[in-house]
N, C-alpha and C. Protein backbone atom coordinates (compact mmCIF):
# COMPACT_ATOMS: atom_id res chain seq x y z
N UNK A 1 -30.42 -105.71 221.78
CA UNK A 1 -29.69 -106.50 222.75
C UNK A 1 -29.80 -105.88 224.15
N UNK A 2 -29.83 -104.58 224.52
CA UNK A 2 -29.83 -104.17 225.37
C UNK A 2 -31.32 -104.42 226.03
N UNK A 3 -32.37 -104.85 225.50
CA UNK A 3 -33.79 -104.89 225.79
C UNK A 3 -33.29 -106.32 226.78
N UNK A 4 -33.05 -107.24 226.15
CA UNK A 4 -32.81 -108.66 226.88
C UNK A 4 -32.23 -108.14 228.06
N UNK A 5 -30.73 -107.69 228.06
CA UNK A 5 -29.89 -107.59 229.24
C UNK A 5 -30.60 -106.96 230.26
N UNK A 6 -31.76 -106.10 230.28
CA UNK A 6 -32.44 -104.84 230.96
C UNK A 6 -33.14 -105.82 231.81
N UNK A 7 -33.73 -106.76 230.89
CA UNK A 7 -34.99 -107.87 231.53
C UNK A 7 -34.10 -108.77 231.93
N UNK A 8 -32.97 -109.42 231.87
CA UNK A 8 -31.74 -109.92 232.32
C UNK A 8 -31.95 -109.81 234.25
N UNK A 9 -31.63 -108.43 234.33
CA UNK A 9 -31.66 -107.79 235.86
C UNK A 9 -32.11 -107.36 235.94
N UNK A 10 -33.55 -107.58 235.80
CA UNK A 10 -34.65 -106.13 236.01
C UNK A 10 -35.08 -106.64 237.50
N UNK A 11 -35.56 -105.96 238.30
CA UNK A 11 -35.74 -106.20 239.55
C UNK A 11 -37.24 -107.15 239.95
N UNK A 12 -37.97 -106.89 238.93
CA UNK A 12 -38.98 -107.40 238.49
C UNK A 12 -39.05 -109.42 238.33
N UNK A 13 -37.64 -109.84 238.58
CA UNK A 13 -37.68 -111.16 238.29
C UNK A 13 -37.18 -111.47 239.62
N UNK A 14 -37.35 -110.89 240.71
CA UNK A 14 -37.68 -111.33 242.38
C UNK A 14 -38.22 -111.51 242.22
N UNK A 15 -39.69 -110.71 242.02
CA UNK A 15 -40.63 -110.91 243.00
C UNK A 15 -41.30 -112.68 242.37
N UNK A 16 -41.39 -112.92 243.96
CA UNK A 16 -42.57 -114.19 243.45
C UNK A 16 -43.53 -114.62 243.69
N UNK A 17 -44.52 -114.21 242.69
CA UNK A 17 -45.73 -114.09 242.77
C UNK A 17 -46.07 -115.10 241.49
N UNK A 18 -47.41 -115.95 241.74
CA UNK A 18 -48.10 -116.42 241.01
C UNK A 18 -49.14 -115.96 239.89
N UNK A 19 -49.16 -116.19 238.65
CA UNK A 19 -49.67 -114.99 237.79
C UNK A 19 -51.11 -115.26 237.72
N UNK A 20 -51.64 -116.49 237.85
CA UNK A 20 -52.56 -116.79 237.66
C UNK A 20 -53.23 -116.47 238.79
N UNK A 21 -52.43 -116.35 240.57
CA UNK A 21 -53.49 -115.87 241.48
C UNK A 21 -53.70 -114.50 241.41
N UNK A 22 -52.93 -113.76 241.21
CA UNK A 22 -52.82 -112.35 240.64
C UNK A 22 -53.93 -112.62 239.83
N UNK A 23 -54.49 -113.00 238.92
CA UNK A 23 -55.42 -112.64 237.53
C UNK A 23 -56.81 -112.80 238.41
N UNK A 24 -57.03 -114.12 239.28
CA UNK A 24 -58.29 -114.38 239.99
C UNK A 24 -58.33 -113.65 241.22
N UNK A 25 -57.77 -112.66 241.60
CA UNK A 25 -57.99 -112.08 242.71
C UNK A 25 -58.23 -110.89 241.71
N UNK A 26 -57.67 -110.24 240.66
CA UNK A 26 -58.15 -109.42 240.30
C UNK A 26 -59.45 -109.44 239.54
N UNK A 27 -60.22 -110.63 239.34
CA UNK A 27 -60.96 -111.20 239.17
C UNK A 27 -62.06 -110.95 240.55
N UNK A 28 -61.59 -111.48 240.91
CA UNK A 28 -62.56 -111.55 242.64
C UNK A 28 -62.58 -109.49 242.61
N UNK A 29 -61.83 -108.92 242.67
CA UNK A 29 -61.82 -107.32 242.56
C UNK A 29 -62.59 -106.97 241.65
N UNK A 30 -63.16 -107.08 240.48
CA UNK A 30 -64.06 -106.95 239.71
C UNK A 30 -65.67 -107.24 239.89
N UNK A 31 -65.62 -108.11 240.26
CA UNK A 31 -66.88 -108.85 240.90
C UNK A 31 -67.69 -107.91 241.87
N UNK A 32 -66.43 -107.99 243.01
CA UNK A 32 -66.81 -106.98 244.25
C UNK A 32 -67.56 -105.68 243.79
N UNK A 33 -66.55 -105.15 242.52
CA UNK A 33 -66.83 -103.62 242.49
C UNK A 33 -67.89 -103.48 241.53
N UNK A 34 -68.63 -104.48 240.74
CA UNK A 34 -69.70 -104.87 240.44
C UNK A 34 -71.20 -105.08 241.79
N UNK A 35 -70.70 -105.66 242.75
CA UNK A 35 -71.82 -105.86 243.83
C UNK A 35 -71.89 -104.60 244.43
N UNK A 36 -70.77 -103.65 244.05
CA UNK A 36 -71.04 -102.23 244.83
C UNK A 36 -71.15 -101.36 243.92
N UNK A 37 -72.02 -101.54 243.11
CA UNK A 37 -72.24 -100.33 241.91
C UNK A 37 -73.29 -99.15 242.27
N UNK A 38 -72.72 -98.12 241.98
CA UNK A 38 -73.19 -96.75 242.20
C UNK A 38 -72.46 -96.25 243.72
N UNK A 39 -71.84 -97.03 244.54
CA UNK A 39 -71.14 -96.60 245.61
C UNK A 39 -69.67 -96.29 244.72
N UNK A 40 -69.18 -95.34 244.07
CA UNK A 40 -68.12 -94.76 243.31
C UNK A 40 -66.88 -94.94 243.99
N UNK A 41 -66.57 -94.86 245.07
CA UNK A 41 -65.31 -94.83 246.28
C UNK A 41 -65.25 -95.95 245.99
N UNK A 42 -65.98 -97.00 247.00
CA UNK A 42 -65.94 -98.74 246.62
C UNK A 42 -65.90 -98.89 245.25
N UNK A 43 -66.33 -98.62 244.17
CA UNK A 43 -66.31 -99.31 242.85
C UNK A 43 -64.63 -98.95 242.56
N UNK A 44 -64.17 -97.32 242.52
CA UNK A 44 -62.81 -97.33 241.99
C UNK A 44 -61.73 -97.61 243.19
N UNK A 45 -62.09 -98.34 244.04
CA UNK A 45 -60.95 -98.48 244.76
C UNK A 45 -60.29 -100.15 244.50
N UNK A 46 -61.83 -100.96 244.02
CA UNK A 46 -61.95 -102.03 243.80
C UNK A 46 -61.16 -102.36 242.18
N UNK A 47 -61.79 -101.30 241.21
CA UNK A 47 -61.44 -101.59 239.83
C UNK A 47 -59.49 -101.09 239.52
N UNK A 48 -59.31 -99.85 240.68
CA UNK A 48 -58.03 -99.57 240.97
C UNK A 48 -56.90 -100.67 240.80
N UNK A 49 -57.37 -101.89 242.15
CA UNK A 49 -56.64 -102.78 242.93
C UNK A 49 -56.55 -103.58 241.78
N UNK A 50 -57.22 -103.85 240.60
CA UNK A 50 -58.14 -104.95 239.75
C UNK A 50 -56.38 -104.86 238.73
N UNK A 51 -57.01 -103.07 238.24
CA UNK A 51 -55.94 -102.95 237.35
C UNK A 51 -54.41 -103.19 237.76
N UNK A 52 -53.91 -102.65 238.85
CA UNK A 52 -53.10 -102.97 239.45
C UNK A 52 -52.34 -104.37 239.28
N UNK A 53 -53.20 -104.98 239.68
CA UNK A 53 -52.64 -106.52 239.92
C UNK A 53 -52.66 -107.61 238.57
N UNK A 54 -53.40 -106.82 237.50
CA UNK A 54 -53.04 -107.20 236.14
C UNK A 54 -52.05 -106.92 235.55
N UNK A 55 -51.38 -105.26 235.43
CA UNK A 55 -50.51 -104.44 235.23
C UNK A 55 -49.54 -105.37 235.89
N UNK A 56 -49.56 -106.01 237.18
CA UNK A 56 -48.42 -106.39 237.68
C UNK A 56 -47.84 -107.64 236.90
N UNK A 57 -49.41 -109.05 237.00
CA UNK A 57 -49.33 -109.86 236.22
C UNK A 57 -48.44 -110.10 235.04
N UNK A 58 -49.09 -108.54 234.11
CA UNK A 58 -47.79 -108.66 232.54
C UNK A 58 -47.16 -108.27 232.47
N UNK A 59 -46.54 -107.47 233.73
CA UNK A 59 -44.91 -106.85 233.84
C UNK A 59 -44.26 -108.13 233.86
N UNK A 60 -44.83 -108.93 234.77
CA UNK A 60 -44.11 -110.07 235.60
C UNK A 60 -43.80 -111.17 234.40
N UNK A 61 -45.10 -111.45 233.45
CA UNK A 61 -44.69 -112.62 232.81
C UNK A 61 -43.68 -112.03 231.73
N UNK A 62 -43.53 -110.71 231.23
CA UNK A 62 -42.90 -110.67 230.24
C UNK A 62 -41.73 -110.75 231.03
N UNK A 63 -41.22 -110.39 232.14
CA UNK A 63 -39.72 -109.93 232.78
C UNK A 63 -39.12 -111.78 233.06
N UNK A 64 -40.19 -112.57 232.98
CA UNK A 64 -39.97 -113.94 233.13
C UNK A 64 -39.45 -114.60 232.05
N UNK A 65 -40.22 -114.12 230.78
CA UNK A 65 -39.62 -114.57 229.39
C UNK A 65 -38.55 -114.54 229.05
């Protein structure tokens, strides 16, 4: 019970963000860091942002549920 109430007020059910543009921009971030392969800086700054904004994605939809 306490799991619900947590996701209840988790701070996480501000933000509003779209999950699906989140997924295609991290999408579009993948791509990029694909056209810059073997430049290592550009590739993990790109695959960084990628994970990021997925990580955010399934925080978000579960805190929505």
């Amino acid at each position: 019970m306490a799991g619900i109430f947590a996701r209840m007020i988790s701070l996480l059910r501000r933000i509003d963000a779209d999950l699906d543009e989140l997924v295609s921009e991290a999408y579009w971030l993948l791509q990029e860091a694909e056209r810059n392969h073997g430049v290592w800086a550009a590739m993990n700054a790109y695959t960084g942002m990628a994970s990021v904004k997925i990580q955010l994605a399934q925080c978000l939809k579960e805190h929505r549920d």
